[in-house]
PDB file of N, CA and C in Angstrom:
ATOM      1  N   UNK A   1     -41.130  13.941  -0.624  1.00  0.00           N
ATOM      2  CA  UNK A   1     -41.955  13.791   0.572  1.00  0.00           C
ATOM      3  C   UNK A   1     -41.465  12.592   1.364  1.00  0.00           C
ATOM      4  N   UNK A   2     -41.501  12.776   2.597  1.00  0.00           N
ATOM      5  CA  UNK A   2     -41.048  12.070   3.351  1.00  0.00           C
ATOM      6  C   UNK A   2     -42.040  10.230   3.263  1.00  0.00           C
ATOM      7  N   UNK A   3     -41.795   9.324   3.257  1.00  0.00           N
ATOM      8  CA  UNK A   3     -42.551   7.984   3.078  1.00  0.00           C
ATOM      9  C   UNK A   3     -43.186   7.647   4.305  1.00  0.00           C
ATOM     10  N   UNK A   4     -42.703   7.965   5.385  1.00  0.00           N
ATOM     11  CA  UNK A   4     -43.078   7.700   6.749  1.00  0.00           C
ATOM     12  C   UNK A   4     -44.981   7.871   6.873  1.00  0.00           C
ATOM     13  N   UNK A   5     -45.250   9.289   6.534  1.00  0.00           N
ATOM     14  CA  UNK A   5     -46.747   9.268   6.505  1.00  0.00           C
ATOM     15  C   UNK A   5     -47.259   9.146   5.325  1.00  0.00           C
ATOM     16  N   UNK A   6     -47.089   8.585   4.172  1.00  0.00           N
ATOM     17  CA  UNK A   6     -47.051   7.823   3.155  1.00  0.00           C
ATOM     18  C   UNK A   6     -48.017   6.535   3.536  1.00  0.00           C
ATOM     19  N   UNK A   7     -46.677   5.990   4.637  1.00  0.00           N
ATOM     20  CA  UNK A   7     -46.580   4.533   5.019  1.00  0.00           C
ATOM     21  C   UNK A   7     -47.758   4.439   6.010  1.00  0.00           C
ATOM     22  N   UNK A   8     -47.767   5.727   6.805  1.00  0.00           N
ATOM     23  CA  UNK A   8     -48.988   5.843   7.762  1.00  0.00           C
ATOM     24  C   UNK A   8     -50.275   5.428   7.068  1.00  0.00           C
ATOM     25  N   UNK A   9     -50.242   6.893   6.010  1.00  0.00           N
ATOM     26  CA  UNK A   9     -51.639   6.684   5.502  1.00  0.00           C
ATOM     27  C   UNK A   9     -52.476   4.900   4.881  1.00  0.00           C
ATOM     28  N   UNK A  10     -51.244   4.132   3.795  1.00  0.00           N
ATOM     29  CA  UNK A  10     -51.053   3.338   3.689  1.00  0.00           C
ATOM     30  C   UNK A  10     -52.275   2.248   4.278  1.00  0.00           C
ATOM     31  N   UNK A  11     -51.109   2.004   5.562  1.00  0.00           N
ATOM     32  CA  UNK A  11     -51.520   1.232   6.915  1.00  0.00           C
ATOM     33  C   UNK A  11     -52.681   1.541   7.054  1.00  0.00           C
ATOM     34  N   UNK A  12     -53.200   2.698   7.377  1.00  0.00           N
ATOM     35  CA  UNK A  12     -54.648   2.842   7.850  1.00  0.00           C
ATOM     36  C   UNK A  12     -55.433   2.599   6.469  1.00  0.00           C
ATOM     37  N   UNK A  13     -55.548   2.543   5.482  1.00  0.00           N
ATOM     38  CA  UNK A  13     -56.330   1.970   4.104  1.00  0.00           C
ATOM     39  C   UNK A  13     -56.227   0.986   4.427  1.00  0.00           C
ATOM     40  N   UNK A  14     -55.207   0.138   4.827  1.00  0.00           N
ATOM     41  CA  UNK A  14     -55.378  -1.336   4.722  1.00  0.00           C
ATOM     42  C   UNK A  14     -56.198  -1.995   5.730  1.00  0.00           C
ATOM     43  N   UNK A  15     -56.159  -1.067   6.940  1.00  0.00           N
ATOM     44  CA  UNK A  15     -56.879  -1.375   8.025  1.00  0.00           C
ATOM     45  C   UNK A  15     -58.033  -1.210   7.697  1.00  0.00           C
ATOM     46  N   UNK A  16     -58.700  -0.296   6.882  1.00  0.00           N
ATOM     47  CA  UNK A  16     -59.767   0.116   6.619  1.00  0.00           C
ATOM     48  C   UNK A  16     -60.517  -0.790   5.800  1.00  0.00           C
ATOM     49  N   UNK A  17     -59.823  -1.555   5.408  1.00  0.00           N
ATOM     50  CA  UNK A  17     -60.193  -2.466   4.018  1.00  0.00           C
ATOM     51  C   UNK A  17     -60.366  -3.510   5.091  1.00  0.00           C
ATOM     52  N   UNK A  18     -59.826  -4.002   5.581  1.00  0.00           N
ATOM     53  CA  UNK A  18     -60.552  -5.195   6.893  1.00  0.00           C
ATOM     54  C   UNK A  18     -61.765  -5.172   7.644  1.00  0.00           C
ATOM     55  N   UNK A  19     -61.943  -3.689   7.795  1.00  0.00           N
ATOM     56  CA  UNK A  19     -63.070  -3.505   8.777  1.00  0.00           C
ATOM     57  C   UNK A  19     -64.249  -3.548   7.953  1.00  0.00           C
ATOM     58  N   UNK A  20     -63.880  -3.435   6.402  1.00  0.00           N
ATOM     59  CA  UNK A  20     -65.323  -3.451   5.705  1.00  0.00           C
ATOM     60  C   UNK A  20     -66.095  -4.464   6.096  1.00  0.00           C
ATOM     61  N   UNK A  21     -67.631  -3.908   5.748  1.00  0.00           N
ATOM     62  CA  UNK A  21     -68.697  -5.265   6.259  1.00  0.00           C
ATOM     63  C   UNK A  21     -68.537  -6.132   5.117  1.00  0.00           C
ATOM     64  N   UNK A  22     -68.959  -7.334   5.633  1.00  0.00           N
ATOM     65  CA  UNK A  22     -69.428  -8.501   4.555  1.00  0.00           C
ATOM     66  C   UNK A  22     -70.756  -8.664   3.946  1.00  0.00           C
ATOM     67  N   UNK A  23     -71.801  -8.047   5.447  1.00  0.00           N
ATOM     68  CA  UNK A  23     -73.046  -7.913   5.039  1.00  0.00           C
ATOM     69  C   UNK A  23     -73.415  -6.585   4.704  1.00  0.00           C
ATOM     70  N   UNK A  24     -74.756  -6.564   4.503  1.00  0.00           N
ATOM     71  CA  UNK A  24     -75.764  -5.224   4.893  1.00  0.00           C
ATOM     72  C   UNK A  24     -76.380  -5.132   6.387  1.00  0.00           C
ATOM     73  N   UNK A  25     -75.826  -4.271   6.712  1.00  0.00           N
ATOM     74  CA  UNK A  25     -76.689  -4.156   7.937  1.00  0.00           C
ATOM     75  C   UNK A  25     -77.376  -2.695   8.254  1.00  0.00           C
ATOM     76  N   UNK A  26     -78.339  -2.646   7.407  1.00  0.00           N
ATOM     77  CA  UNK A  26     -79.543  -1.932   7.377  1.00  0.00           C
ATOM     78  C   UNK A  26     -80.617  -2.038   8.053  1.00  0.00           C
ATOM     79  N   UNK A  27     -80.828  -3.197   8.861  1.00  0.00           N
ATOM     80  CA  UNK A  27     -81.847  -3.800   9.456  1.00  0.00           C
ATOM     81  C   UNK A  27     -82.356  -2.971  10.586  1.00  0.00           C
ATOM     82  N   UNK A  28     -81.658  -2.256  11.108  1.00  0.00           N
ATOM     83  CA  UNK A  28     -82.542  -1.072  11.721  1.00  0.00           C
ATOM     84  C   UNK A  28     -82.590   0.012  11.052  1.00  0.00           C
ATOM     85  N   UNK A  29     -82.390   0.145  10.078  1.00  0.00           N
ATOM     86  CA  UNK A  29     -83.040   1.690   9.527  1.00  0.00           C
ATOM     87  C   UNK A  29     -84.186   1.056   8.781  1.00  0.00           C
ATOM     88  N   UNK A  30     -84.127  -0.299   8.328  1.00  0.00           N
ATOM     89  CA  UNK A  30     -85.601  -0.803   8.182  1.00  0.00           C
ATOM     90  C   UNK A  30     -86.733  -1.062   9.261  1.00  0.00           C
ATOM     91  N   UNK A  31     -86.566  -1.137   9.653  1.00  0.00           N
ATOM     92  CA  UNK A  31     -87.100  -1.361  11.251  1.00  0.00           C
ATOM     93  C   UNK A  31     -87.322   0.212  11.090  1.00  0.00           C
ATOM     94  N   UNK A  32     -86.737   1.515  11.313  1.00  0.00           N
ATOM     95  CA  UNK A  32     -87.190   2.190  11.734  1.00  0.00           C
ATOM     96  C   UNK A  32     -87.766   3.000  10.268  1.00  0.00           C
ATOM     97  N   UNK A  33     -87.362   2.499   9.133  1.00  0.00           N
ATOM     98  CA  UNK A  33     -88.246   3.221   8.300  1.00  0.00           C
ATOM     99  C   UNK A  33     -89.739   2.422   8.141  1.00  0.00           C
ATOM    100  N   UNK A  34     -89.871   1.100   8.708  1.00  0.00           N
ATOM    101  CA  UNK A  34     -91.197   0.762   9.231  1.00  0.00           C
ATOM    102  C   UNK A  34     -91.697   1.922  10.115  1.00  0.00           C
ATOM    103  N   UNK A  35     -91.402   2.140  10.830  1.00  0.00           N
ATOM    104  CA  UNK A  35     -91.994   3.149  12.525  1.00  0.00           C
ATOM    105  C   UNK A  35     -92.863   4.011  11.874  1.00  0.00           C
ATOM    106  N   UNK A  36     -91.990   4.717  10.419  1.00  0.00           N
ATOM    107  CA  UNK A  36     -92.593   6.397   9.733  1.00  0.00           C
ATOM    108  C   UNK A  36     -93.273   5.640   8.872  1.00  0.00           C
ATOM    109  N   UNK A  37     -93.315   4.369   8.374  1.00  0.00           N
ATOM    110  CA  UNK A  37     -94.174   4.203   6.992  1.00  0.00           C
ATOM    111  C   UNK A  37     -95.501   3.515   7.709  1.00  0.00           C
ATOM    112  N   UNK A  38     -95.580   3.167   9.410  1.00  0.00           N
ATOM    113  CA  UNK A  38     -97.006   2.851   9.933  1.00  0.00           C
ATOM    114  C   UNK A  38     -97.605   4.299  10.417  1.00  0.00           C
ATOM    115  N   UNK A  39     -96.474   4.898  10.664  1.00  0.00           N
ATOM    116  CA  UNK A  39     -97.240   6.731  11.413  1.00  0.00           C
ATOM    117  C   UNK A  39     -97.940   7.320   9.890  1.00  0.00           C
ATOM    118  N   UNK A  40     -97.545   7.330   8.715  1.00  0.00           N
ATOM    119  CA  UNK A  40     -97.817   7.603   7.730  1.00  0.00           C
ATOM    120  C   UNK A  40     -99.627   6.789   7.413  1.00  0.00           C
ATOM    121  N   UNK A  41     -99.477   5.796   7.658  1.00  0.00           N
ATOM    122  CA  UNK A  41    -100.477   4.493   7.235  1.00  0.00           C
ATOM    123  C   UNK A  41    -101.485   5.140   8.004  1.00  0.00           C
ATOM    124  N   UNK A  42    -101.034   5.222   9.145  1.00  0.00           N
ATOM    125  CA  UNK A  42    -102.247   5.311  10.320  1.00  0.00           C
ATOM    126  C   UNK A  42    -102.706   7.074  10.585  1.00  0.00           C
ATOM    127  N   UNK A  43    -101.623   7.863   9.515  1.00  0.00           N
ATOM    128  CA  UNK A  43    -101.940   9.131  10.279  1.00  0.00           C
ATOM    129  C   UNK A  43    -101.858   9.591  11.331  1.00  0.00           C
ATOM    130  N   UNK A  44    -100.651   8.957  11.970  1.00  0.00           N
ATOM    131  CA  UNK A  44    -100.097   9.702  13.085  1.00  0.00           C
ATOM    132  C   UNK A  44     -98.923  10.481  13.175  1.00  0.00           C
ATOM    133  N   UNK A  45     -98.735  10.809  14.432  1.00  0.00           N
ATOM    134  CA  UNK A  45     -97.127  11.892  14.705  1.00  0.00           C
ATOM    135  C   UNK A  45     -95.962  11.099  14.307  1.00  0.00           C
ATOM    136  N   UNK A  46     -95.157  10.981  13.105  1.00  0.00           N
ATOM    137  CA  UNK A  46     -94.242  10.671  13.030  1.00  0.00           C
ATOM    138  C   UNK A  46     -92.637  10.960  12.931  1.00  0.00           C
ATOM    139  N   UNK A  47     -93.144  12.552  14.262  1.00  0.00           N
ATOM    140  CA  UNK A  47     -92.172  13.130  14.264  1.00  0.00           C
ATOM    141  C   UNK A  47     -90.956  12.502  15.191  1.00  0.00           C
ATOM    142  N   UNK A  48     -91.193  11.543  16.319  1.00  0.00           N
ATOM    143  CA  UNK A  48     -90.174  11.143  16.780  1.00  0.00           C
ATOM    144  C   UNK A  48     -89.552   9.510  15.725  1.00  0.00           C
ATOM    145  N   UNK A  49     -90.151   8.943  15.193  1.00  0.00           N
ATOM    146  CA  UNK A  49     -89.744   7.957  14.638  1.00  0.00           C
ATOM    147  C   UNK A  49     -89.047   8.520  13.356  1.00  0.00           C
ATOM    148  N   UNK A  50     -89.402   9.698  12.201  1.00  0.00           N
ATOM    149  CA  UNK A  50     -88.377  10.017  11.756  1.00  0.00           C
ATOM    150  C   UNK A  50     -87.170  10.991  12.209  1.00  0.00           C
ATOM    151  N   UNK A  51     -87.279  11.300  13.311  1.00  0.00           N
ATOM    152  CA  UNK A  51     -86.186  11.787  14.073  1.00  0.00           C
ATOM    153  C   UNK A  51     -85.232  10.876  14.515  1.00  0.00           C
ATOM    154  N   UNK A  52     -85.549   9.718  14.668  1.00  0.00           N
ATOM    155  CA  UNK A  52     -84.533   8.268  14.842  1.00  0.00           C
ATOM    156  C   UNK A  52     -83.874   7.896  13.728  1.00  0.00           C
ATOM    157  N   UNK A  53     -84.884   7.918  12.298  1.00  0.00           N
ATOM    158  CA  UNK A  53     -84.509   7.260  11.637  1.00  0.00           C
ATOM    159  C   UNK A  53     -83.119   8.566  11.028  1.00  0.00           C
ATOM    160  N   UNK A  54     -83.141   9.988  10.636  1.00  0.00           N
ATOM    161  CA  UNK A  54     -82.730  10.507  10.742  1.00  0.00           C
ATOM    162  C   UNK A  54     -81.335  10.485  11.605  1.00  0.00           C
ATOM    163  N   UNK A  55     -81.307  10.043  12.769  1.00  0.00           N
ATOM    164  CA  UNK A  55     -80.302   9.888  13.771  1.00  0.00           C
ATOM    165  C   UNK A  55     -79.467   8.510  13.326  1.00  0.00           C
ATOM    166  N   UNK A  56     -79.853   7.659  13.100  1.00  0.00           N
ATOM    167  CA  UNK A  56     -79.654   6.693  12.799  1.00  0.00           C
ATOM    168  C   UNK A  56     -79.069   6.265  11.512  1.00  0.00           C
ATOM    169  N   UNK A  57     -79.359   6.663  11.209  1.00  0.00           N
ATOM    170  CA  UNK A  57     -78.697   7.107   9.198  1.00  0.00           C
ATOM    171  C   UNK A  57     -77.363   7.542   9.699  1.00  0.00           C
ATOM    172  N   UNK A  58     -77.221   8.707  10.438  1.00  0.00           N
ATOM    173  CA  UNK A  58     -76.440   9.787  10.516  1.00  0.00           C
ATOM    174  C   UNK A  58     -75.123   8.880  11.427  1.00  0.00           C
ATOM    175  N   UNK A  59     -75.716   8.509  12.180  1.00  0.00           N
ATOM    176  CA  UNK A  59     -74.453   7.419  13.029  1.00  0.00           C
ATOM    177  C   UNK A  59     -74.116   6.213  12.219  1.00  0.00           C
ATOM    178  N   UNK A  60     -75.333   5.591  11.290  1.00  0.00           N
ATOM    179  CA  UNK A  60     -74.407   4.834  10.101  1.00  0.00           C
ATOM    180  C   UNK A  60     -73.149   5.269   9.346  1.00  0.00           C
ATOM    181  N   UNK A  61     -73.333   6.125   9.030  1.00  0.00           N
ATOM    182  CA  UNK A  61     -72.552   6.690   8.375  1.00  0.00           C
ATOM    183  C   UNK A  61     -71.160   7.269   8.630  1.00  0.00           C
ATOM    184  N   UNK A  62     -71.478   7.969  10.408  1.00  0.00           N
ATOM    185  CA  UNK A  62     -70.012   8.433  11.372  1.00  0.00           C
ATOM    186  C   UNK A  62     -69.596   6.688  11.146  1.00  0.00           C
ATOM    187  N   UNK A  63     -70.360   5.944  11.633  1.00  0.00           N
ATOM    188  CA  UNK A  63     -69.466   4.832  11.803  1.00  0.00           C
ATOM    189  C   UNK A  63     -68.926   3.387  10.517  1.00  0.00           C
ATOM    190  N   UNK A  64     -69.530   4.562   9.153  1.00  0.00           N
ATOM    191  CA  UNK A  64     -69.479   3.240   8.185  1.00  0.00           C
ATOM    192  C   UNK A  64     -68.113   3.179   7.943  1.00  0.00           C
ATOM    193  N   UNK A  65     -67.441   1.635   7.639  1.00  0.00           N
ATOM    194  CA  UNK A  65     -66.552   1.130   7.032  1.00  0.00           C
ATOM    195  C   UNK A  65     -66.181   2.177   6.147  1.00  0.00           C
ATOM    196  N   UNK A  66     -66.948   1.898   4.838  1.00  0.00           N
ATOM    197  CA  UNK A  66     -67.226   2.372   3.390  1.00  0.00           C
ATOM    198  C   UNK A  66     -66.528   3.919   3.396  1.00  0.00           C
ATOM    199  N   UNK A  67     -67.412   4.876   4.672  1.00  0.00           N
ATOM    200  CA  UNK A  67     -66.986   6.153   4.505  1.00  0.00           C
ATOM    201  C   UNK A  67     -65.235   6.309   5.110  1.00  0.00           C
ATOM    202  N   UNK A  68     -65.052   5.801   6.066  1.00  0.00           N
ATOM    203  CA  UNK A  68     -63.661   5.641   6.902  1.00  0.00           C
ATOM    204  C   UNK A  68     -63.061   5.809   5.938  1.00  0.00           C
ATOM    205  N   UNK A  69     -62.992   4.236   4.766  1.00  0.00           N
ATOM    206  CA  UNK A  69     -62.573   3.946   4.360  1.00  0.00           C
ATOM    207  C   UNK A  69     -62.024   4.861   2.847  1.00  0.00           C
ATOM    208  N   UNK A  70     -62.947   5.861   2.259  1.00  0.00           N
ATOM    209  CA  UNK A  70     -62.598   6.662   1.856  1.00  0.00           C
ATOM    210  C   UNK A  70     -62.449   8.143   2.241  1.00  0.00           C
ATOM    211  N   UNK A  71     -62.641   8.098   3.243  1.00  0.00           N
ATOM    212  CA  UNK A  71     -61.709   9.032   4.251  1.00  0.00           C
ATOM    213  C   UNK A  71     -60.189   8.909   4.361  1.00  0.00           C
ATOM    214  N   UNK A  72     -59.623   7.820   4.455  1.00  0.00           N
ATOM    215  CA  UNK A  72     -58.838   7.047   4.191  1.00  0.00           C
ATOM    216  C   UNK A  72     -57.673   7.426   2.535  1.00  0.00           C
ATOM    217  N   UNK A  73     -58.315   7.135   1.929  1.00  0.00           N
ATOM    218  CA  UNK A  73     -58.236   6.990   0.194  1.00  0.00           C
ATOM    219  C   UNK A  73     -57.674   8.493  -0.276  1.00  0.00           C
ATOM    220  N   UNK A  74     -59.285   9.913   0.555  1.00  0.00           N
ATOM    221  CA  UNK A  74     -58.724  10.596   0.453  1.00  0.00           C
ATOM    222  C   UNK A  74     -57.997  11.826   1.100  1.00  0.00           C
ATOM    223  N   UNK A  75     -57.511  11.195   1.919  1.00  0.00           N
ATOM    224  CA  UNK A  75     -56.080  11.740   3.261  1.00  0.00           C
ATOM    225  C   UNK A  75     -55.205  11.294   2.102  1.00  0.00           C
ATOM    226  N   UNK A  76     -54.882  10.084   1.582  1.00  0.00           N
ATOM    227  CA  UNK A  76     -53.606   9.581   1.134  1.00  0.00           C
ATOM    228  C   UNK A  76     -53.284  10.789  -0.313  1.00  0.00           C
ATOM    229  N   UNK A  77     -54.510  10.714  -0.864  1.00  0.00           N
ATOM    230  CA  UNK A  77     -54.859  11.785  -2.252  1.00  0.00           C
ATOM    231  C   UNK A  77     -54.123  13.135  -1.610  1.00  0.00           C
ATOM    232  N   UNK A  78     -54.248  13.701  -0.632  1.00  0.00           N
ATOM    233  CA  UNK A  78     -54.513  15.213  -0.720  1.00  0.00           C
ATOM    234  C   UNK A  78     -53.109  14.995   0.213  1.00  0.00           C
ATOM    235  N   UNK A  79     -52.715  14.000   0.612  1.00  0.00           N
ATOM    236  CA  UNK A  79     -50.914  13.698   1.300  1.00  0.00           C
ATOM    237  C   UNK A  79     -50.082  13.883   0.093  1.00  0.00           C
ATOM    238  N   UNK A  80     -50.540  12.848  -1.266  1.00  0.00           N
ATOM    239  CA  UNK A  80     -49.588  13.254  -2.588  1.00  0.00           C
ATOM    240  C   UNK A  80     -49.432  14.940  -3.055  1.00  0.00           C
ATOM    241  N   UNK A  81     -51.088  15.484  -2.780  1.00  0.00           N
ATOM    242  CA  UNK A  81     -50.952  16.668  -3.718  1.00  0.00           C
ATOM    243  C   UNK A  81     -50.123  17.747  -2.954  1.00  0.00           C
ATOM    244  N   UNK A  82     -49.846  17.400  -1.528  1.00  0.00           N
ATOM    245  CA  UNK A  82     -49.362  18.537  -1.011  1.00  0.00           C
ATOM    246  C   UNK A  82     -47.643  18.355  -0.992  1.00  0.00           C
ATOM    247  N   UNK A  83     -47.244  17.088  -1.149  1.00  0.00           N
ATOM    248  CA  UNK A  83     -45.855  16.708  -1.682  1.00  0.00           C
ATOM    249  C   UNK A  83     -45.290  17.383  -3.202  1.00  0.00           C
ATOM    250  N   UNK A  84     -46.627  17.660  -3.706  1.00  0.00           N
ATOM    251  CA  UNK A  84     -46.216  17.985  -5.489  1.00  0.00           C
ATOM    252  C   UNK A  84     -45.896  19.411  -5.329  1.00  0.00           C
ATOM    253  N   UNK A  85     -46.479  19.787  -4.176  1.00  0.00           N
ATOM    254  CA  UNK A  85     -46.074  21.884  -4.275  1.00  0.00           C
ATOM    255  C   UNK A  85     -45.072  22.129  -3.971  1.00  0.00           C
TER     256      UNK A  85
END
């Protein structure tokens, strides 16, 4: 197999490994899992506040480090296995 996208994949792990967080930053899905745990308390509609929190999870995640990052890990995995056929 050629090393070139090897070297690609590589590069982008390493990049990926920089962008990891240092912290937690959960602080708005706490915040918004407050919103559903006062609609809950109070017995109200907590259909738009878990529709955020829902949304919000979901764009954590398009945009986590963590996942990239083994997105990353496994591009490079499934780059070896297709060199082995």
């Amino acid at each position: 197999m050629d090393s070139d996208p090897l070297a690609a994949l590589v590069a982008n792990i390493q990049q990926q490994i920089r962008d990891l967080p240092e912290v937690n930053t959960a602080a708005k899905l706490h915040a918004l899992l407050g919103r559903v745990e006062h609609a809950v308390k109070h017995r109200t509609d907590m259909t738009a506040a878990a529709t955020q929190l829902e949304q919000a999870a979901n764009a954590a995640l398009d945009d986590d480090p963590w996942v990239l990052f083994h997105r990353a890990a496994a591009d490079l995995l499934e780059a070896l296995a297709a060199s082995s056929r």
